[in-house]
N, C-alpha and C. Protein backbone atom coordinates (compact mmCIF):
# COMPACT_ATOMS: atom_id res chain seq x y z
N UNK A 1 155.11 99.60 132.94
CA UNK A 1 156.00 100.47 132.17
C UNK A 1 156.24 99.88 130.79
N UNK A 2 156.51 100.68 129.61
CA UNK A 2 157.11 100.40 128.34
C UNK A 2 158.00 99.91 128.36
N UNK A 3 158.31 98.97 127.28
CA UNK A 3 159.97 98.17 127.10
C UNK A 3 160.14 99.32 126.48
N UNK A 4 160.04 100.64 125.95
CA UNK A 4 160.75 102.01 125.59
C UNK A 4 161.16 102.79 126.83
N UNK A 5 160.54 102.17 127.69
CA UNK A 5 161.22 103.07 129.06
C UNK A 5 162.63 102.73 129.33
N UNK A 6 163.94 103.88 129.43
CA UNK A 6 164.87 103.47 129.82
C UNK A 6 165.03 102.28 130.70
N UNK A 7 164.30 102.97 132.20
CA UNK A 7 164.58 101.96 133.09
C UNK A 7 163.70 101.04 133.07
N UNK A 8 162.96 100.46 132.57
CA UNK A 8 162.76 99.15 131.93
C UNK A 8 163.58 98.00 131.36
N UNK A 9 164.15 99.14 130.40
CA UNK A 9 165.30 98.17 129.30
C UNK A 9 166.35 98.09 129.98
N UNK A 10 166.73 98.83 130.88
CA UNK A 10 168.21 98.52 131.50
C UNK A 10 167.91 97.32 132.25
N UNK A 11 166.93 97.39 132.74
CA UNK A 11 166.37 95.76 133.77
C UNK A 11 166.08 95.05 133.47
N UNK A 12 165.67 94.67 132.14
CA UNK A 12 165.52 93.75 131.10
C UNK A 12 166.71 93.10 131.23
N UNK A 13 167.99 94.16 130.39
CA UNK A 13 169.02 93.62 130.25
C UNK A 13 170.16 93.53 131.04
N UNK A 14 169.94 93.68 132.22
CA UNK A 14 170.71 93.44 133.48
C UNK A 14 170.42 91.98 133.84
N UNK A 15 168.99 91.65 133.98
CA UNK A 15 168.12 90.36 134.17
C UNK A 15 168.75 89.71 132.96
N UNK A 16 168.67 90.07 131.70
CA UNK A 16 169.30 88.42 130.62
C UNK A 16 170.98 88.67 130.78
N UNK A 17 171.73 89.71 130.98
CA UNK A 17 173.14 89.37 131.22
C UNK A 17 173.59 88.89 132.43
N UNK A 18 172.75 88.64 133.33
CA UNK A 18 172.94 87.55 134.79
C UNK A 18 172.22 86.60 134.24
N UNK A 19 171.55 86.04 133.33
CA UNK A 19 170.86 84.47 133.25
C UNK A 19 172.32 84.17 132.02
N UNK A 20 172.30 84.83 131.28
CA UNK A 20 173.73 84.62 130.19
C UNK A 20 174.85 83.92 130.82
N UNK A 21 175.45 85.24 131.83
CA UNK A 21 176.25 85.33 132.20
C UNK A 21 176.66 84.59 133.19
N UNK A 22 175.86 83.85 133.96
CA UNK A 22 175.89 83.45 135.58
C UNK A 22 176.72 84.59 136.44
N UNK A 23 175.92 86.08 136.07
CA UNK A 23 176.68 86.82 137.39
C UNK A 23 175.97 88.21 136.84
N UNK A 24 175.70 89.22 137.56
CA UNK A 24 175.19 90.47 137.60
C UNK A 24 176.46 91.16 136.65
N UNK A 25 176.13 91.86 135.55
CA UNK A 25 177.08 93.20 135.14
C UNK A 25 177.54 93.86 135.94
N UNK A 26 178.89 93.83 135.48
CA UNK A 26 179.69 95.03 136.07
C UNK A 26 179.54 96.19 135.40
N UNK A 27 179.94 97.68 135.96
CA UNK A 27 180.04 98.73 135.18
C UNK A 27 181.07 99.19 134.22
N UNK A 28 181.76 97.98 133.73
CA UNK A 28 182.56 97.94 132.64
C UNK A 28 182.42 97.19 131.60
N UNK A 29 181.30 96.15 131.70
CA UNK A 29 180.92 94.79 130.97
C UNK A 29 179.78 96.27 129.74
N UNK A 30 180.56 95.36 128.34
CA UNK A 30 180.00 95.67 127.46
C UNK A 30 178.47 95.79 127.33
N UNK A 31 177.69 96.82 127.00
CA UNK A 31 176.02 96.60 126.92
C UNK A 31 175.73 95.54 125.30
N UNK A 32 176.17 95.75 124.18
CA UNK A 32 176.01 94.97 123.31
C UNK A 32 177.14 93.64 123.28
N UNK A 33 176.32 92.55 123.56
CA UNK A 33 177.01 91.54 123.64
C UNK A 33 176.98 90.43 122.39
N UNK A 34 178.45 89.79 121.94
CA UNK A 34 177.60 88.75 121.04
C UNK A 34 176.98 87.16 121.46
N UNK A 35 176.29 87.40 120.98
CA UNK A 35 175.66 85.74 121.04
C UNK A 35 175.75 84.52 120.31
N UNK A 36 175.54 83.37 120.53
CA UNK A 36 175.81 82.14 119.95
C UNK A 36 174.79 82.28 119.10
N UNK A 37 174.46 81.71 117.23
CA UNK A 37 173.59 81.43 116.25
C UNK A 37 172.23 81.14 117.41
N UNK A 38 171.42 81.83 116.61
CA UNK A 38 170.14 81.60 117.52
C UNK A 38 169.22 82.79 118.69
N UNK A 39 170.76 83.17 119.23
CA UNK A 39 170.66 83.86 120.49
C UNK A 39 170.08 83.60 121.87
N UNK A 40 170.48 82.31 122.22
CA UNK A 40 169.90 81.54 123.52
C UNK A 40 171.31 81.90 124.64
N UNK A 41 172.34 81.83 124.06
CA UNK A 41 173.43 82.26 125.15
C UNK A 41 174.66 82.61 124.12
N UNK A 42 176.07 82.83 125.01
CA UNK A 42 176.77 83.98 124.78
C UNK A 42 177.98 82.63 124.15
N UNK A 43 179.12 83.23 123.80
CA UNK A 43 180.35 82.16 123.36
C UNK A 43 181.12 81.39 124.71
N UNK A 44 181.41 80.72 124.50
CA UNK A 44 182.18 80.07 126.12
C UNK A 44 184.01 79.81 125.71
N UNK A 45 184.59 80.17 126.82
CA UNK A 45 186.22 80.15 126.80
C UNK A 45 186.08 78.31 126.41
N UNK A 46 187.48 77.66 126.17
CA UNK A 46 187.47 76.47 125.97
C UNK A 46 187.47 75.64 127.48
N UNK A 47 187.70 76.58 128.49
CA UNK A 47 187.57 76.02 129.80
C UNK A 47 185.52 75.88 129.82
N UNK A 48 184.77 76.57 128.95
CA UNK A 48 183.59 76.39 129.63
C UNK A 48 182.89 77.65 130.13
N UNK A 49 184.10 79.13 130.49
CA UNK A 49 183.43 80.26 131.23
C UNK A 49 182.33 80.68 129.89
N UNK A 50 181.08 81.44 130.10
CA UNK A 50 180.90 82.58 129.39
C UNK A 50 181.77 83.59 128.87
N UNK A 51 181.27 84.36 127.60
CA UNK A 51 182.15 85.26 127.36
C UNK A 51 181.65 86.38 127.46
N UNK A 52 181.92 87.86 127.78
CA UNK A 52 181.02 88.35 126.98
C UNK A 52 182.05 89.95 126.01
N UNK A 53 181.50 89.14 124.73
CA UNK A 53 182.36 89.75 123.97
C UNK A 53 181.71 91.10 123.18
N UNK A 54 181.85 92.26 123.04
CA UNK A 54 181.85 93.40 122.47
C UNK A 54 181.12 93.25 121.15
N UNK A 55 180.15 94.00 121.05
CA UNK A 55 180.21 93.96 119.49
C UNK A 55 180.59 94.79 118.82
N UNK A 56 180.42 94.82 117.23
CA UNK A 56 181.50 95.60 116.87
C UNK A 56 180.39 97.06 116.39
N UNK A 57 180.97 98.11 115.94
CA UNK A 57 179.76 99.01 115.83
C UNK A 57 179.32 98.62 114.50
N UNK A 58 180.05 97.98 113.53
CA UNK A 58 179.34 97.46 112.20
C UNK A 58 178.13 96.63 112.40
N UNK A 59 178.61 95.73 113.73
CA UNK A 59 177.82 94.30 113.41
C UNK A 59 176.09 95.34 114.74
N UNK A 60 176.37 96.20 114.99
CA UNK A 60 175.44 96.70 116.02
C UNK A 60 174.64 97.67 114.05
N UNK A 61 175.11 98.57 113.66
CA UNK A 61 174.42 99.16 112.55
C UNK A 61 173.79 97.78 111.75
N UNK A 62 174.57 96.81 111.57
CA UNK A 62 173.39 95.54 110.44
C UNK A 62 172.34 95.16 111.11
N UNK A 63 172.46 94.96 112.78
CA UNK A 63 171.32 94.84 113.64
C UNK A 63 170.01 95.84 113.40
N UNK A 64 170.73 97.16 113.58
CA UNK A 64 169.96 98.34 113.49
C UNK A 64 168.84 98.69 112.08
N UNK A 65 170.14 98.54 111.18
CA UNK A 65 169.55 98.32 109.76
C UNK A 65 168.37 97.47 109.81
N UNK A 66 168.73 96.08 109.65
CA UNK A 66 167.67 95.13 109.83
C UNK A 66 166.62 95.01 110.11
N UNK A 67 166.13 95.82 111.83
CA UNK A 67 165.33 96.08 112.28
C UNK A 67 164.21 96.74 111.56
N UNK A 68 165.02 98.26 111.11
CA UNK A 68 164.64 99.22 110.20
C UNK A 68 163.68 98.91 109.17
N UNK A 69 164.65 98.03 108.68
CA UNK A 69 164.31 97.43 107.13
C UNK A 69 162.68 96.42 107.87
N UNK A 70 162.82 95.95 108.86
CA UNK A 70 161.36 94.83 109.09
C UNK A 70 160.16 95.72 109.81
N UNK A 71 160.74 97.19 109.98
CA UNK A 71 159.60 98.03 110.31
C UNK A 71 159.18 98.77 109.08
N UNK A 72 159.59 98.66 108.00
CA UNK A 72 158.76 98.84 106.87
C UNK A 72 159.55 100.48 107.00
N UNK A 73 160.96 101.04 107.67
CA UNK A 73 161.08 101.83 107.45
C UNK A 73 162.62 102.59 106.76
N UNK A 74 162.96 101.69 105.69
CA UNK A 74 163.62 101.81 104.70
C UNK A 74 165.27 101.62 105.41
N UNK A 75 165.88 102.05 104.20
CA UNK A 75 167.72 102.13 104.69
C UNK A 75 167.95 103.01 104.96
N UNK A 76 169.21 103.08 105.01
CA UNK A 76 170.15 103.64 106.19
C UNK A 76 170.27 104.15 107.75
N UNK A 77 169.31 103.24 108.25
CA UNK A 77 169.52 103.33 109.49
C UNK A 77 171.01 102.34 109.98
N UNK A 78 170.97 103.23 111.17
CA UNK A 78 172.14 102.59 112.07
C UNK A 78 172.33 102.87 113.69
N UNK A 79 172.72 102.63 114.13
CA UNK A 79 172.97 102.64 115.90
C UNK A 79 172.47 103.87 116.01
N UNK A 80 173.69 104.65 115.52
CA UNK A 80 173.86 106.09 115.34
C UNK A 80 172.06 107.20 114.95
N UNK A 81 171.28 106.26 114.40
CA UNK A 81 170.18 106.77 114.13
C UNK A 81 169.46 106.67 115.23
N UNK A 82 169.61 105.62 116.07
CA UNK A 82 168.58 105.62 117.47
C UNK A 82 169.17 106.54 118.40
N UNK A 83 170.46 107.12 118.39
CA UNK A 83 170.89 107.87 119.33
C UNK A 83 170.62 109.33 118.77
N UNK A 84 170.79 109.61 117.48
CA UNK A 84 169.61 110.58 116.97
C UNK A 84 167.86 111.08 117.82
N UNK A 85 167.24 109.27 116.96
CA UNK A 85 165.74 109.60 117.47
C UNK A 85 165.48 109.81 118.81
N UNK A 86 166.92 109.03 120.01
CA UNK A 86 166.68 109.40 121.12
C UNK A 86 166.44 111.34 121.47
N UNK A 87 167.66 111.57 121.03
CA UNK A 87 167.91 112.96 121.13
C UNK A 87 166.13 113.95 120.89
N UNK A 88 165.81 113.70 119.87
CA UNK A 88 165.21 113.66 119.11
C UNK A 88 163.54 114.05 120.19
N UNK A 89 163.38 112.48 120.52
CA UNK A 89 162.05 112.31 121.51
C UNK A 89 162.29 113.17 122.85
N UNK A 90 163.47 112.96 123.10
CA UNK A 90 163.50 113.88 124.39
C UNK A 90 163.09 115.00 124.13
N UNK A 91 163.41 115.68 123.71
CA UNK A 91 163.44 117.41 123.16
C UNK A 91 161.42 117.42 122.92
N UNK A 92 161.05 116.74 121.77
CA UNK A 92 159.93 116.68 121.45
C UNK A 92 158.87 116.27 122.60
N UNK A 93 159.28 115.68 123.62
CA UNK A 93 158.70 115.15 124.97
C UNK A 93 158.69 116.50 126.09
N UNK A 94 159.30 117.62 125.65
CA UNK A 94 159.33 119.00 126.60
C UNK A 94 160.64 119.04 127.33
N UNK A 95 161.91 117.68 126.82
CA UNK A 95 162.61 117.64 128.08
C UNK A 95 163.43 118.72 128.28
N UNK A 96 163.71 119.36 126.75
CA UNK A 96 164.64 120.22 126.54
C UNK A 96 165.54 120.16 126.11
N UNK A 97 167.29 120.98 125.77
CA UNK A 97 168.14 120.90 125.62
C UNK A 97 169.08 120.73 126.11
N UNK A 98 169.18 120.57 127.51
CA UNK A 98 169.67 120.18 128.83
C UNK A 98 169.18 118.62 129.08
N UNK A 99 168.14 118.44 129.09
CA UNK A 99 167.85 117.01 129.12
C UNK A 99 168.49 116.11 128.44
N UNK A 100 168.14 116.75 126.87
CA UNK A 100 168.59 115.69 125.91
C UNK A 100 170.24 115.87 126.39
N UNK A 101 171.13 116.60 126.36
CA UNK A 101 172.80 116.88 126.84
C UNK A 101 172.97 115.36 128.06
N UNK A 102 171.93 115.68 128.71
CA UNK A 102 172.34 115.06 130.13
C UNK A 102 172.11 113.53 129.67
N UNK A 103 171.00 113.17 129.31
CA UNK A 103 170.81 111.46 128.73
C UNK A 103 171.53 111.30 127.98
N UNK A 104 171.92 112.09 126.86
CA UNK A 104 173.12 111.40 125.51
C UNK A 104 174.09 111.91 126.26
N UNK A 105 174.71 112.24 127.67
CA UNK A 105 176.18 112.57 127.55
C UNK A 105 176.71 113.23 126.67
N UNK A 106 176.60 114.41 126.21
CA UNK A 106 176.87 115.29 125.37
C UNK A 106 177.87 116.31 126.84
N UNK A 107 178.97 116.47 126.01
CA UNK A 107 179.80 117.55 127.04
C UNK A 107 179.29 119.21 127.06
N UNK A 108 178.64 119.41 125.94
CA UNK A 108 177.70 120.72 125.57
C UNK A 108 176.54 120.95 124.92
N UNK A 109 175.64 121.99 125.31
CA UNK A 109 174.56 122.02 124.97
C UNK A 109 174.34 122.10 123.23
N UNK A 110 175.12 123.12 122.84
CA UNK A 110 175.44 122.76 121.25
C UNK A 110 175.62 121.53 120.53
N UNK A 111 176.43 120.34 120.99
CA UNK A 111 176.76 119.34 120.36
C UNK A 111 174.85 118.58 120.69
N UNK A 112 174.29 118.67 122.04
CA UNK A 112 173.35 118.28 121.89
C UNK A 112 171.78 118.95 120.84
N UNK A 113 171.96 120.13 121.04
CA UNK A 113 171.63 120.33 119.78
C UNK A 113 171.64 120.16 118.46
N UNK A 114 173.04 119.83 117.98
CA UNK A 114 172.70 119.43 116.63
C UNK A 114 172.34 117.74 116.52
N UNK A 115 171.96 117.19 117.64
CA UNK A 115 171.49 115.60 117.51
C UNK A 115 169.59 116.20 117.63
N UNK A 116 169.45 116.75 118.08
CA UNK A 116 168.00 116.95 117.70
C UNK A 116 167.67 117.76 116.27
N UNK A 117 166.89 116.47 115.52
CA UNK A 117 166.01 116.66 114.49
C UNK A 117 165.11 117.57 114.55
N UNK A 118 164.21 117.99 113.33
CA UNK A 118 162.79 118.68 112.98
C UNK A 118 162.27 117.35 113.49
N UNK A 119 160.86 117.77 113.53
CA UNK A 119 160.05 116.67 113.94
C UNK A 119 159.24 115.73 112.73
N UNK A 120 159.83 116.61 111.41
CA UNK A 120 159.37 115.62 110.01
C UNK A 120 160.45 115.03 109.75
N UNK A 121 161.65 114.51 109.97
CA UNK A 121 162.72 114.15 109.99
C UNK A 121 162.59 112.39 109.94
N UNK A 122 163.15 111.85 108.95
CA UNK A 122 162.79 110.43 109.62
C UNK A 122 163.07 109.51 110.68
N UNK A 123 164.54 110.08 111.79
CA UNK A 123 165.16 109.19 112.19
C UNK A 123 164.36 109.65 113.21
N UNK A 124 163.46 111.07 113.53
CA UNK A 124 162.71 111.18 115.13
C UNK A 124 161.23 110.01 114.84
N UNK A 125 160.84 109.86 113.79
CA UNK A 125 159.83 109.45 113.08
C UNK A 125 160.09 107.98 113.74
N UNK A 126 160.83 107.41 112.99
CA UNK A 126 160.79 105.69 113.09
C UNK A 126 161.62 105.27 114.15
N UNK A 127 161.96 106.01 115.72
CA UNK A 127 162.89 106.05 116.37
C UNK A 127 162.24 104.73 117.59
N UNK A 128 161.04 105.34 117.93
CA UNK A 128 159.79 104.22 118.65
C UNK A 128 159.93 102.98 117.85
N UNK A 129 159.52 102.63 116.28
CA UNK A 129 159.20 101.81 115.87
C UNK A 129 160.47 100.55 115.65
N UNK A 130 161.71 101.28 115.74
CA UNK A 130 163.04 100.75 115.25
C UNK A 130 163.13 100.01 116.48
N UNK A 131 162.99 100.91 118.06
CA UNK A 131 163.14 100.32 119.06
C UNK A 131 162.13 99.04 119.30
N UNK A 132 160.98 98.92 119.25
CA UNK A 132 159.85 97.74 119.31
C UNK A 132 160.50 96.50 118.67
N UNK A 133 160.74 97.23 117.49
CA UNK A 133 161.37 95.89 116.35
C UNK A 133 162.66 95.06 117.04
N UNK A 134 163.66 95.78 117.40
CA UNK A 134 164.72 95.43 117.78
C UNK A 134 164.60 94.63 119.37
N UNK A 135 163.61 95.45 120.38
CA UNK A 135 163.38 94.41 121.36
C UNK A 135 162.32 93.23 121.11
N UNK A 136 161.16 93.19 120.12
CA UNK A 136 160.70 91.93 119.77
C UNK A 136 161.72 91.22 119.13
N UNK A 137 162.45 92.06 118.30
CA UNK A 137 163.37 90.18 118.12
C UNK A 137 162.65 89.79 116.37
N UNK A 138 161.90 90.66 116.32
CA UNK A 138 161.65 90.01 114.50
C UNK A 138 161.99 90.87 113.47
């Protein structure tokens, strides 16, 4: 399977927030976590526990940006743009407008509609490439 496959990436990162963490996620434990300079592990209480602390949606868009920017595919991207291109691929993949509703949690089919792009659009465009970048790590 693709590291673009949902359930791929959720098992990815279920697998590094139990090696982080010393313990399996709960269904309340933050998905973006911060990490220590480097990114080998997470902050520790002064007793020693792991932490795992929230990030903020700024410091998740400079991530996003970043990425963007090292796929050769310009500014203003942000979080908010991959939940776009998600929208985006689904629809363009045959899933539909119901699909895309049901994966983005959209409470209506309208609100999920206006997250799907044209397909010359840039954020459906560089939506694959933003994701690669961001799970390689360069």
């Amino acid at each position: 399977r693709s590291v673009l496959d949902p359930v791929t990436a959720i098992e990815a990162w279920r697998s590094e927030w139990t090696r982080l963490m010393g313990r399996p996620p709960a269904d309340t434990d933050p998905v973006y976590i911060r990490l220590t300079p480097g990114g080998a592990s997470v902050p520790r209480t002064e007793a020693g526990a792991p932490q795992a602390i929230r990030l903020t949606g700024e410091t998740v868009n400079n991530v996003v940006g970043d990425r963007a920017a090292a796929a050769g595919l310009g500014d203003g991207w942000t979080g908010h743009s991959l939940r776009r291109g998600m929208a985006t691929s689904v629809a363009e993949g045959g899933g539909g407008v119901e699909a895309v509703a049901e994966i983005g949690e959209w409470a209506s089919l309208d609100m999920a509609r206006r997250y799907i792009d044209q397909a010359d659009r840039t954020h459906s465009k560089g939506h694959d490439a933003v994701l690669q970048n961001l799970l390689a790590g360069t």
